[in-house]
Protein backbone atom coordinates (compact mmCIF):
# COMPACT_ATOMS: atom_id res chain seq x y z
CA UNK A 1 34.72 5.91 -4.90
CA UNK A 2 30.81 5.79 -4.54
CA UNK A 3 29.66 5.25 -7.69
CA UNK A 4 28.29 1.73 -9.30
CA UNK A 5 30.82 0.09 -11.12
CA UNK A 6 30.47 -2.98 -13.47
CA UNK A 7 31.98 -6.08 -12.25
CA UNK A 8 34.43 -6.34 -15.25
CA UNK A 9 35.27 -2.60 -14.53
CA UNK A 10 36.16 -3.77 -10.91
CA UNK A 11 38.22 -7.15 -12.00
CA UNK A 12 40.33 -4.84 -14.26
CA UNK A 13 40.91 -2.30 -11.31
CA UNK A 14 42.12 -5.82 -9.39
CA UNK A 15 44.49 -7.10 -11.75
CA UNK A 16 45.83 -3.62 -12.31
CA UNK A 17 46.59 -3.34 -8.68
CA UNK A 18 47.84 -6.43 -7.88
CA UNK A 19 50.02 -6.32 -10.97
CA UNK A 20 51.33 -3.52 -9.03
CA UNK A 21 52.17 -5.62 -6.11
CA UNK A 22 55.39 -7.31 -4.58
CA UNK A 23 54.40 -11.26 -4.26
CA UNK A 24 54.30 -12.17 -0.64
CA UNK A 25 51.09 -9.21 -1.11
CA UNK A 26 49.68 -11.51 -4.30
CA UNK A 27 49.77 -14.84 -2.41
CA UNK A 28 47.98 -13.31 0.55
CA UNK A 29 45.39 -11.75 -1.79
CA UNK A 30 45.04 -14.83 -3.56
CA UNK A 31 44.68 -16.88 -0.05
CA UNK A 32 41.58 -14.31 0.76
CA UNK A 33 40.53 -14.98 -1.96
CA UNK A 34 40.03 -18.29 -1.64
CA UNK A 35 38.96 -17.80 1.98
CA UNK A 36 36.00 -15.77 0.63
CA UNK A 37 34.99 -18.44 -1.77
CA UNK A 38 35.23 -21.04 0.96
CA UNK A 39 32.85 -19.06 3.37
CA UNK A 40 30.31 -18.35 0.61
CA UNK A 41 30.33 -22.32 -0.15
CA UNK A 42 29.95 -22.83 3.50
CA UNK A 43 26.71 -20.51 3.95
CA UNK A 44 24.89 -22.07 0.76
CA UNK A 45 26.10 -25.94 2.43
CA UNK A 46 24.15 -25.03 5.77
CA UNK A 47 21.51 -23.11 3.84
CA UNK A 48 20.71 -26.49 2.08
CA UNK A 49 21.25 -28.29 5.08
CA UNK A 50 18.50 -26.58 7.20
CA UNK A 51 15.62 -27.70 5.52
CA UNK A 52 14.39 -29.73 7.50
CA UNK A 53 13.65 -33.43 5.57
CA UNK A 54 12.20 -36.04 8.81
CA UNK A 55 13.00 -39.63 6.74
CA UNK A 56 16.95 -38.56 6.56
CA UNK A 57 17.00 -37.10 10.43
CA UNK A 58 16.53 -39.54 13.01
CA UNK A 59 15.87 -37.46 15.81
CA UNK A 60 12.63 -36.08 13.62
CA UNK A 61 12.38 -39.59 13.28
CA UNK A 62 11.22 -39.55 16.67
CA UNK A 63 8.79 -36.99 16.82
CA UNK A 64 5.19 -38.01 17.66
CA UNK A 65 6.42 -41.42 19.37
CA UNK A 66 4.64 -40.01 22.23
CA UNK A 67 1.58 -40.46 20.26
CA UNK A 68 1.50 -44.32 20.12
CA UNK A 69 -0.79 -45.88 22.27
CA UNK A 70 -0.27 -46.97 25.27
CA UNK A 71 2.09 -45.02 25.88
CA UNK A 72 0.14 -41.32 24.82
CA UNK A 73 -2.82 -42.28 27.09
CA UNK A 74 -0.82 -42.69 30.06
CA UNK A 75 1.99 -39.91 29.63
CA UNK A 76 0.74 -37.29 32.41
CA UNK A 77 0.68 -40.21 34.52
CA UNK A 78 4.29 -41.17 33.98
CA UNK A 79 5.32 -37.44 33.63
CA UNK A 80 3.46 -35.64 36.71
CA UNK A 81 2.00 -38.40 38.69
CA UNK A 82 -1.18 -37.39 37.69
């Protein structure tokens, strides 16, 4: 079955087949279901998650403490004994 089908063309198809089913088969549809849902939520969590916001991160907190004097003017010095 190639062709493009509407999603409430595909949601009766489920029901009709599942009607069809003994229930052990239902409950682990159901369970995939929710499994599916539950992964989805997941990938849009991290997604927000990954921008990157530096006040509510503390180790971006960090970043460009090497900067402050004295410490920037002397860091080749401390790193490579130069």
């Amino acid at each position: 079955m190639n062709s493009i089908q509407s999603p409430e063309t595909l949601k009766k198809q489920l029901l009709k087949n599942v009607e069809k089913l003994p229930e052990p088969y239902i409950q682990e549809i159901l369970d995939f279901a929710k499994f599916i849902r539950a992964k989805r939520n997941r990938k849009k969590s991290l997604k927000r998650q990954s921008k990157l916001v530096p006040q509510k991160d503390p180790i971006l907190k960090l970043m460009g403490i090497a900067d402050i004097e004295p410490f920037s003017s002397r860091i080749d010095q401390e790193l490579y004994g130069q």
